[in-house]
PDB file of N, CA and C in Angstrom:
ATOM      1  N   UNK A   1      98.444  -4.814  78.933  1.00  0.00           N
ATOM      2  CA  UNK A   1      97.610  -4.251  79.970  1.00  0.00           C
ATOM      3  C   UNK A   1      97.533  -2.732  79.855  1.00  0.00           C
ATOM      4  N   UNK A   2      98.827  -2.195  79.560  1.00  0.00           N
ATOM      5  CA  UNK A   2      98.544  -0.955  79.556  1.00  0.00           C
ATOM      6  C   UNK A   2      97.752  -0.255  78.067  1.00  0.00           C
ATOM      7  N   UNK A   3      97.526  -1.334  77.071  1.00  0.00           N
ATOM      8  CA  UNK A   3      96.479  -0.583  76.147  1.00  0.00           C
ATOM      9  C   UNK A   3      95.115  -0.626  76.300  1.00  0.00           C
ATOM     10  N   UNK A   4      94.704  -1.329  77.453  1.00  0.00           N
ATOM     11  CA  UNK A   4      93.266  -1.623  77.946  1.00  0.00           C
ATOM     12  C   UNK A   4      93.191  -0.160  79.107  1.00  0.00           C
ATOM     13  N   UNK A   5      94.126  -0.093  79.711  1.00  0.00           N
ATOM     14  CA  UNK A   5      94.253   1.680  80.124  1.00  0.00           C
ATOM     15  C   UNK A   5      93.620   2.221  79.734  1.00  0.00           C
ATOM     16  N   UNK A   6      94.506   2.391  79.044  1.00  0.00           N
ATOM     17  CA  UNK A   6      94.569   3.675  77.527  1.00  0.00           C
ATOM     18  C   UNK A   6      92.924   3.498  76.700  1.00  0.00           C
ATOM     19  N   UNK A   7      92.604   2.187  77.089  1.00  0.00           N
ATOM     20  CA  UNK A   7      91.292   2.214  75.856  1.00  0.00           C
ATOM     21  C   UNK A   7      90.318   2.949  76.655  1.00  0.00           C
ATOM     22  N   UNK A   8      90.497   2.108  78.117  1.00  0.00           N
ATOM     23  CA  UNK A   8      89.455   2.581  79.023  1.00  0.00           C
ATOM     24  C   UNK A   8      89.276   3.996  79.704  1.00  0.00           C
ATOM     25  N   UNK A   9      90.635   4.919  79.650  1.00  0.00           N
ATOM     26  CA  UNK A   9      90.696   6.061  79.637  1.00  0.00           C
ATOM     27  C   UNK A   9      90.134   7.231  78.751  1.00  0.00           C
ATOM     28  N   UNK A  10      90.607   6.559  77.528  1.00  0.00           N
ATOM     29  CA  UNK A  10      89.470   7.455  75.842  1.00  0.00           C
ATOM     30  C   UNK A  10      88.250   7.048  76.503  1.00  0.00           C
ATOM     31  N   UNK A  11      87.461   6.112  76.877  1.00  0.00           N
ATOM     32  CA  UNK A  11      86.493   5.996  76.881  1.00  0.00           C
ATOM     33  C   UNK A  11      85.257   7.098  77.766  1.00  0.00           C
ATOM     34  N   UNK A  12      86.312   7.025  79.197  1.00  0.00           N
ATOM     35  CA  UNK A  12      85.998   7.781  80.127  1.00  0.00           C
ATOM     36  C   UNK A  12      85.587   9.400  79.867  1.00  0.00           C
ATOM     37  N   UNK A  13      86.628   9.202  78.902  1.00  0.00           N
ATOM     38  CA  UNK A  13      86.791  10.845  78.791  1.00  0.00           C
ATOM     39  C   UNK A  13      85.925  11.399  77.519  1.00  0.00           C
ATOM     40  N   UNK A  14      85.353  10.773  76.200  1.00  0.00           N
ATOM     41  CA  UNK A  14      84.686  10.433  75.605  1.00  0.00           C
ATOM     42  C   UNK A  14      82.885  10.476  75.781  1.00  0.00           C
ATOM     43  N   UNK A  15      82.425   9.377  77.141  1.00  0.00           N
ATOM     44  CA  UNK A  15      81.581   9.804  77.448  1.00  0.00           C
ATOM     45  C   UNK A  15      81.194  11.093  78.974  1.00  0.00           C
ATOM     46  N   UNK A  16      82.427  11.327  78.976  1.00  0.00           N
ATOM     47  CA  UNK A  16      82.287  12.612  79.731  1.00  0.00           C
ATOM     48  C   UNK A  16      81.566  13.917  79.523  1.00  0.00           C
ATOM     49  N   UNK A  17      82.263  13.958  78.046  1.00  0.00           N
ATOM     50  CA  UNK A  17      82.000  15.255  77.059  1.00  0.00           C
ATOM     51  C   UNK A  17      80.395  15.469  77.127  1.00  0.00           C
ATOM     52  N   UNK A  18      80.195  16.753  77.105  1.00  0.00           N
ATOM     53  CA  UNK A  18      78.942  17.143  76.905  1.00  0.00           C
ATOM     54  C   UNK A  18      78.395  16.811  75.830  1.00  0.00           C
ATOM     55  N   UNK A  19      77.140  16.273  75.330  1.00  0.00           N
ATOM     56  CA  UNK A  19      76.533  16.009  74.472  1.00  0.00           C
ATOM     57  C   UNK A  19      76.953  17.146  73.500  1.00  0.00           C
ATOM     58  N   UNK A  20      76.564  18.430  73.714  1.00  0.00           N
ATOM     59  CA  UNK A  20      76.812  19.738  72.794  1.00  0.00           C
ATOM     60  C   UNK A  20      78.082  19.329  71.461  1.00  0.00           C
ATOM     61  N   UNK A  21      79.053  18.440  72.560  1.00  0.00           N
ATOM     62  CA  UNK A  21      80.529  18.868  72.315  1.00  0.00           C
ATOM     63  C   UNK A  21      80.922  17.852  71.024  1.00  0.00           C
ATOM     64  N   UNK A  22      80.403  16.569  71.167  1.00  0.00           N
ATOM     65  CA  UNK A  22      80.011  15.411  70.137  1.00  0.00           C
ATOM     66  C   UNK A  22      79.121  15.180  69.442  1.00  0.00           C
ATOM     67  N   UNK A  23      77.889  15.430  69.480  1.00  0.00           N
ATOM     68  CA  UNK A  23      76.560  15.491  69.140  1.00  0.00           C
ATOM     69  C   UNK A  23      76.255  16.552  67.700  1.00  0.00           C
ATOM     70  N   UNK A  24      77.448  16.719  66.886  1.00  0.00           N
ATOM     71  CA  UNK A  24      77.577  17.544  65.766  1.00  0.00           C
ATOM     72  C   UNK A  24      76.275  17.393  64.754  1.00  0.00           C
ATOM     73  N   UNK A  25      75.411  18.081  64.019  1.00  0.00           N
ATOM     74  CA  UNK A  25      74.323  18.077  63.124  1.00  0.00           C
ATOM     75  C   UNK A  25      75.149  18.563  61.954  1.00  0.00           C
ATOM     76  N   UNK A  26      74.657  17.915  60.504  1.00  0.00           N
ATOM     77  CA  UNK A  26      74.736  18.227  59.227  1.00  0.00           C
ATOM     78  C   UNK A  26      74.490  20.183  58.846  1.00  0.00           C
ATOM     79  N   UNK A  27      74.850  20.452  58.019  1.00  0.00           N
ATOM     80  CA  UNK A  27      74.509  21.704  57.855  1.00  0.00           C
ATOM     81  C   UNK A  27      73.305  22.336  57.455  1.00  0.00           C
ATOM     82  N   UNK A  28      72.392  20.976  56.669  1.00  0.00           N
ATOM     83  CA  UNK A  28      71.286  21.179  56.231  1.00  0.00           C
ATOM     84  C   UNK A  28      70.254  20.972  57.587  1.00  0.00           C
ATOM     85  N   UNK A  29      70.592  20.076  58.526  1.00  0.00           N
ATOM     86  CA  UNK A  29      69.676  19.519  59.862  1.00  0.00           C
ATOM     87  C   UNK A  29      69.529  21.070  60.188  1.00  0.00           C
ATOM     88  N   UNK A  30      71.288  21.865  60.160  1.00  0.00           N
ATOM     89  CA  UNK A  30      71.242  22.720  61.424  1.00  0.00           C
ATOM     90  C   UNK A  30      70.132  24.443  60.727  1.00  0.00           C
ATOM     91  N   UNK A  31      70.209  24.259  59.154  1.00  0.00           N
ATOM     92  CA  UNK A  31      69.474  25.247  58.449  1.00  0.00           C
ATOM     93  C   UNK A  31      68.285  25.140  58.524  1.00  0.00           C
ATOM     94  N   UNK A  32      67.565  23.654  59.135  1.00  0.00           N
ATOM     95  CA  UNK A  32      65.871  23.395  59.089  1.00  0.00           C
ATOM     96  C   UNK A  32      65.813  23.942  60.346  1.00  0.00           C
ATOM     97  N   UNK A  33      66.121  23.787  61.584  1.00  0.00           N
ATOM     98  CA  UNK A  33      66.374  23.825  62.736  1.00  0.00           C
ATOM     99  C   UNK A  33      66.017  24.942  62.807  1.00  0.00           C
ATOM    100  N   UNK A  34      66.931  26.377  62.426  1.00  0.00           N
ATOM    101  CA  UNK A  34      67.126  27.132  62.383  1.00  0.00           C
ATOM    102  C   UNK A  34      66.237  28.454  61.880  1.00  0.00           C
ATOM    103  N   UNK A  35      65.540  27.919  60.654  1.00  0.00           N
ATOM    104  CA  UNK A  35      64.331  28.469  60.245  1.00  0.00           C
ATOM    105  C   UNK A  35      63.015  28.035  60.524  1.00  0.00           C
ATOM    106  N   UNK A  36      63.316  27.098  61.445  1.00  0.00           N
ATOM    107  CA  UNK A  36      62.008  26.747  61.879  1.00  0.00           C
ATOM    108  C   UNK A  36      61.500  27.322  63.641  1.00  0.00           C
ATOM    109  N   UNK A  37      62.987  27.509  64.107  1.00  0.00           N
ATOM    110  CA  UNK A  37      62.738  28.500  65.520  1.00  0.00           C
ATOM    111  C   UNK A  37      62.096  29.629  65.176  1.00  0.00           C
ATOM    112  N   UNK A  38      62.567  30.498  64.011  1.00  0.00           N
ATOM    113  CA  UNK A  38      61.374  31.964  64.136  1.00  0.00           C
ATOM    114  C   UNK A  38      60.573  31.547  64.375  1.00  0.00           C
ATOM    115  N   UNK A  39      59.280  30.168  64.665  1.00  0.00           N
ATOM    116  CA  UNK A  39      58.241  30.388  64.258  1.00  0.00           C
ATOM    117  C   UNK A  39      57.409  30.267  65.886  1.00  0.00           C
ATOM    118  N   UNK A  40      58.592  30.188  67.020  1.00  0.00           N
ATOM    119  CA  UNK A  40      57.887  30.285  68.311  1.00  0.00           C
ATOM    120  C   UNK A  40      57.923  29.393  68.788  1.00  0.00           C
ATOM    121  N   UNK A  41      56.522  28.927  69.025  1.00  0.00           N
ATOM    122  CA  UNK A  41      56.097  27.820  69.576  1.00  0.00           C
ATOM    123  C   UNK A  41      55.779  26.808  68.722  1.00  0.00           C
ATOM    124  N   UNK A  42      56.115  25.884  69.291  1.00  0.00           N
ATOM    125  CA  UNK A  42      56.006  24.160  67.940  1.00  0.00           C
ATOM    126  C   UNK A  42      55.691  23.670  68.895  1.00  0.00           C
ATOM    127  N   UNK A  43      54.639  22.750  68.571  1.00  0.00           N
ATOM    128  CA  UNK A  43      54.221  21.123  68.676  1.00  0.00           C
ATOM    129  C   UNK A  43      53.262  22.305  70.778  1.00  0.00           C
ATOM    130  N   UNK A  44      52.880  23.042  71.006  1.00  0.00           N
ATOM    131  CA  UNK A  44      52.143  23.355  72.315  1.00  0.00           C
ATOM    132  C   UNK A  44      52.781  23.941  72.919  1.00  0.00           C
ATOM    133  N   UNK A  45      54.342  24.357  72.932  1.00  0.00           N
ATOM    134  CA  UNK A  45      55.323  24.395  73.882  1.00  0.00           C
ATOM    135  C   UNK A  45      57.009  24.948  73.120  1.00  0.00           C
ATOM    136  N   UNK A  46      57.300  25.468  74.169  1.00  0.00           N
ATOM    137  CA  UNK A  46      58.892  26.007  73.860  1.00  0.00           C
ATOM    138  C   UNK A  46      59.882  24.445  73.667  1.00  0.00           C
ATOM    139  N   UNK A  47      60.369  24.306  72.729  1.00  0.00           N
ATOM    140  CA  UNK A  47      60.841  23.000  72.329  1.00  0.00           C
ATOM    141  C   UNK A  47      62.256  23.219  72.038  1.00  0.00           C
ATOM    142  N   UNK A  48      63.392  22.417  72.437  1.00  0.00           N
ATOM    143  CA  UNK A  48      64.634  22.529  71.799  1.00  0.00           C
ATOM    144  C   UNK A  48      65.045  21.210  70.614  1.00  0.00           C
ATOM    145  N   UNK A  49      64.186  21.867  69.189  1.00  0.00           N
ATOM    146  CA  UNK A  49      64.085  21.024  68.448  1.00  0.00           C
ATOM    147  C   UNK A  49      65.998  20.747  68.166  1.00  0.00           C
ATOM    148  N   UNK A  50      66.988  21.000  67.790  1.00  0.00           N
ATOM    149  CA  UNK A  50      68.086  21.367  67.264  1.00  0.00           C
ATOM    150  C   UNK A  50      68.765  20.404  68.593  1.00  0.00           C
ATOM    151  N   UNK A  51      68.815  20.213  69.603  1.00  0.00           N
ATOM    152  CA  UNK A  51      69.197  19.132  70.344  1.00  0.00           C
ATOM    153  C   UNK A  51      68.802  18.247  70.451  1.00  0.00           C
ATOM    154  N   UNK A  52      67.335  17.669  70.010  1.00  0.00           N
ATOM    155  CA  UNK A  52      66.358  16.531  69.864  1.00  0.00           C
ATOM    156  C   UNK A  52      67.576  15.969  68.155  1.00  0.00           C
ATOM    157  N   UNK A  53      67.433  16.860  67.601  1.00  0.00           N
ATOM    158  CA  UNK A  53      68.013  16.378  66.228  1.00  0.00           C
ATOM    159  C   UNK A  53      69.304  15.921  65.773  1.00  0.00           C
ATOM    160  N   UNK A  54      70.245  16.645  66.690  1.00  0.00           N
ATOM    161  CA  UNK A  54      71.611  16.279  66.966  1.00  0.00           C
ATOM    162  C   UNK A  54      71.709  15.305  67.573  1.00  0.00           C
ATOM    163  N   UNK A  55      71.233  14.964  68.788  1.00  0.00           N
ATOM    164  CA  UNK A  55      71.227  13.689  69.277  1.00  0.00           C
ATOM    165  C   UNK A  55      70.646  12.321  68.562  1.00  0.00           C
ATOM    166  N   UNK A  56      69.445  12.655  67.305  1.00  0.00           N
ATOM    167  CA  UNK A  56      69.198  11.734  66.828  1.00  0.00           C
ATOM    168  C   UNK A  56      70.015  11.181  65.591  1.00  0.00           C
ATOM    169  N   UNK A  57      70.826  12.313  65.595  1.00  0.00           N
ATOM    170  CA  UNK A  57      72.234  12.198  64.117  1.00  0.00           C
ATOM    171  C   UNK A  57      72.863  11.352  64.786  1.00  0.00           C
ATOM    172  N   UNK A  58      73.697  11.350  65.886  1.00  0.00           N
ATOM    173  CA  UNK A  58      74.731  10.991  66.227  1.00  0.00           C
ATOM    174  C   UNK A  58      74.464   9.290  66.744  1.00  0.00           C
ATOM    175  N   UNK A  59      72.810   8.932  67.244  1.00  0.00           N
ATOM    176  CA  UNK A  59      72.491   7.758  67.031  1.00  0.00           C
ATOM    177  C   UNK A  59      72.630   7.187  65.741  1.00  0.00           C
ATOM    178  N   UNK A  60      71.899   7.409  64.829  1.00  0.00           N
ATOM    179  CA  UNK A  60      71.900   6.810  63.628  1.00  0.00           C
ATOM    180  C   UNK A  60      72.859   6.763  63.172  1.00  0.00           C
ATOM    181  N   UNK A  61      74.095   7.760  63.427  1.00  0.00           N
ATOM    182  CA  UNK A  61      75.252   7.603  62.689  1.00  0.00           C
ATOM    183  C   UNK A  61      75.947   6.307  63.538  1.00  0.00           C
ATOM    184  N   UNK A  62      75.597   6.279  64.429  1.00  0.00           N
ATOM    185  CA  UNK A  62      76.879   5.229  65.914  1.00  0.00           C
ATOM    186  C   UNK A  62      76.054   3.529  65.526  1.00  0.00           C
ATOM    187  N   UNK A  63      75.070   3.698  65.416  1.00  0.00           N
ATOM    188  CA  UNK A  63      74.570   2.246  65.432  1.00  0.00           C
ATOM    189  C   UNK A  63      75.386   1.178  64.158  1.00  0.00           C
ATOM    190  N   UNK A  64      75.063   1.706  62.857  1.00  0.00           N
ATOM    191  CA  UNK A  64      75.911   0.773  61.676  1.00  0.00           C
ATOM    192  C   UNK A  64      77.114   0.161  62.511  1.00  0.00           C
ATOM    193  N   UNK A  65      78.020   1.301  62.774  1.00  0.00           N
ATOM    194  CA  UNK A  65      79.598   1.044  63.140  1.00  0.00           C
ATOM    195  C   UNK A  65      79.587  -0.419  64.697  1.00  0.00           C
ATOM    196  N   UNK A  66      78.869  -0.025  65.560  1.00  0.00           N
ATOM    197  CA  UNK A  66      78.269  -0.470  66.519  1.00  0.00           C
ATOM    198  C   UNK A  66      77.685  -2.230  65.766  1.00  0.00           C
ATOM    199  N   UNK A  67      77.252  -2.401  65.085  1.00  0.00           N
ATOM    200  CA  UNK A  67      76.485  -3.707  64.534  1.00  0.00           C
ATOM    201  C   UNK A  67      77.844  -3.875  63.730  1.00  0.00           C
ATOM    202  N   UNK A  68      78.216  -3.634  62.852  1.00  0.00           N
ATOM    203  CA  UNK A  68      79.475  -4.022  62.260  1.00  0.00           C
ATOM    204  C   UNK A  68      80.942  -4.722  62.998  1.00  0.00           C
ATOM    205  N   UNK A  69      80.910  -3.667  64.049  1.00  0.00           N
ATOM    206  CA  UNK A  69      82.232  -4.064  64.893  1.00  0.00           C
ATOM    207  C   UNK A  69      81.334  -5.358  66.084  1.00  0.00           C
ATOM    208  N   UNK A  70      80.408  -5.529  66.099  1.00  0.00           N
ATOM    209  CA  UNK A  70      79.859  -7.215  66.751  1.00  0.00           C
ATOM    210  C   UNK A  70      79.972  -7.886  66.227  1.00  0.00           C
ATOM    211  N   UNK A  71      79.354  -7.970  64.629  1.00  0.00           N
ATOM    212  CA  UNK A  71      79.939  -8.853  64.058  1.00  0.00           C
ATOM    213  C   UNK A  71      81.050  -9.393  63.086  1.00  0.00           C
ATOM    214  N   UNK A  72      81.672  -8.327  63.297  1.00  0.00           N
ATOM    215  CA  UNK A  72      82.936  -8.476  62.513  1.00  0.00           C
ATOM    216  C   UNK A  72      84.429  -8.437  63.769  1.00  0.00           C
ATOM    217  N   UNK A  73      84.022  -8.441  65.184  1.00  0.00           N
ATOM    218  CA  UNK A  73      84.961  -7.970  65.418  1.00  0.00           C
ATOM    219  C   UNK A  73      86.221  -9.315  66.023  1.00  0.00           C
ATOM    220  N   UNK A  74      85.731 -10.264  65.301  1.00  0.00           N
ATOM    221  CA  UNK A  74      87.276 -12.178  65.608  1.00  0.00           C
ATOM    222  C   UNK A  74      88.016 -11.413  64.495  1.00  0.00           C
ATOM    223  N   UNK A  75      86.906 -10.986  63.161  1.00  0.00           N
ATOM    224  CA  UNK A  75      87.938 -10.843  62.108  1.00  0.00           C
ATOM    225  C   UNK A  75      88.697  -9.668  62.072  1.00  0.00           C
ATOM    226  N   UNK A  76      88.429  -8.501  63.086  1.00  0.00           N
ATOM    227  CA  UNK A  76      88.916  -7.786  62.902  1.00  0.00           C
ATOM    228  C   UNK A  76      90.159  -7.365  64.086  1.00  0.00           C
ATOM    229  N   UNK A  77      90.586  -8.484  65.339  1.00  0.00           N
ATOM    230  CA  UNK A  77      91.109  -8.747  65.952  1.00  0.00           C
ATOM    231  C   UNK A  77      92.132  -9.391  65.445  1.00  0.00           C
ATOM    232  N   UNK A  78      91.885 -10.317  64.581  1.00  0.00           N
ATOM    233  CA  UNK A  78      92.832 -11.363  64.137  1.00  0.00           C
ATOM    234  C   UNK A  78      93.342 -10.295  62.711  1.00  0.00           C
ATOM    235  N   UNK A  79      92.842  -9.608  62.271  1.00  0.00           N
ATOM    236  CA  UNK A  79      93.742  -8.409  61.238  1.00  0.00           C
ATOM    237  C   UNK A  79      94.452  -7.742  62.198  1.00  0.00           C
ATOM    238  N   UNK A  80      94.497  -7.048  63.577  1.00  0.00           N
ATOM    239  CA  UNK A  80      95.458  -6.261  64.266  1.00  0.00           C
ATOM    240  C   UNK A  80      96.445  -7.184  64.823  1.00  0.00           C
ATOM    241  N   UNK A  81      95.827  -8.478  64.939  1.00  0.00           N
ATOM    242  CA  UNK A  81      97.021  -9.692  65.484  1.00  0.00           C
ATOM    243  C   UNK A  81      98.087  -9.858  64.502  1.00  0.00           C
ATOM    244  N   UNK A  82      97.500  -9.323  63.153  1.00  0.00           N
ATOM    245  CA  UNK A  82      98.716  -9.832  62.007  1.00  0.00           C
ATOM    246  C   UNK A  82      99.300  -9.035  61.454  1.00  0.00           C
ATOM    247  N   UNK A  83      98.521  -7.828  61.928  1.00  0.00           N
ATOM    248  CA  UNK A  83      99.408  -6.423  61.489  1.00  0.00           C
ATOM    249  C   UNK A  83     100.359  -6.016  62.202  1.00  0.00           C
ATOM    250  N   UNK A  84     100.408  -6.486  64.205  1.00  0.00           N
ATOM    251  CA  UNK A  84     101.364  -6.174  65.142  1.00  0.00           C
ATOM    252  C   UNK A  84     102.611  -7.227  64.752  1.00  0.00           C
ATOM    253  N   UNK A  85     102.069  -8.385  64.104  1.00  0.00           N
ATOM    254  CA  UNK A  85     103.105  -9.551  63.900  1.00  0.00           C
ATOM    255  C   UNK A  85     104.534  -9.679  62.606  1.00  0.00           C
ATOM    256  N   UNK A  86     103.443  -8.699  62.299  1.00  0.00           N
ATOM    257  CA  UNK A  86     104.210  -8.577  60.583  1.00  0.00           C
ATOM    258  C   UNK A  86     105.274  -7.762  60.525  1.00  0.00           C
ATOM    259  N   UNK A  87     106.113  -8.195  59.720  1.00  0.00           N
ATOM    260  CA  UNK A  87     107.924  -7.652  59.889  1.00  0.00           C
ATOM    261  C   UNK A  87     107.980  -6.750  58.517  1.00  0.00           C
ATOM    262  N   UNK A  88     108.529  -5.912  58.535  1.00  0.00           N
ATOM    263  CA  UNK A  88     108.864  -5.119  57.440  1.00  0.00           C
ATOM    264  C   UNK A  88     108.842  -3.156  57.559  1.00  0.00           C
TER     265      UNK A  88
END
C-alpha cells in the first residue's frame, strides 16, 4: 500500500510542474525557434512558437512509452513480480 503512495505522490507532483519545467525542446527545435522570432510577426499575430513546439516534443516523445507500457504492461508486472522474488 504504501508504494501506491509513493506512486501516487510522484504523480501529483509531476503533473504539478509547470509545463516550462518538463516540456524540454531538442537543441536544434530550440535554434529554429529562435531564428525565426527576429522575424516579428508569424502566421497574423504575436505567436509563442517555442512553447507550441516544446509541448509538441514532449507529446510525441510520451505517446510510444504510453502504447508500449498498455500493452506490455502483465508482462512487465510479472518481470517486477520475479525480480522482487528472486534470491541472490
Amino acid at each position: 500500500m504504501g508504494h501506491r503512495i509513493l506512486l501516487l505522490i510522484l504523480l501529483a507532483v509531476v503533473l504539478l510542474l509547470p509545463a516550462d519545467a518538463w516540456a524540454q525542446g531538442c537543441a536544434m527545435c530550440k535554434a529554429v525557434v529562435q531564428s525565426g522570432e527576429s522575424g516579428g510577426r508569424i502566421f497574423g499575430g504575436e505567436q509563442a512558437i517555442g512553447k507550441g513546439l516544446n509541448s509538441g516534443i514532449l507529446y510525441l516523445m510520451a505517446v510510444p512509452y504510453l502504447l508500449l507500457f498498455l500493452l506490455l504492461r502483465k508482462k512487465i508486472v510479472a518481470f517486477f513480480k520475479e525480480f522482487a522474488g528472486a534470491q541472490g
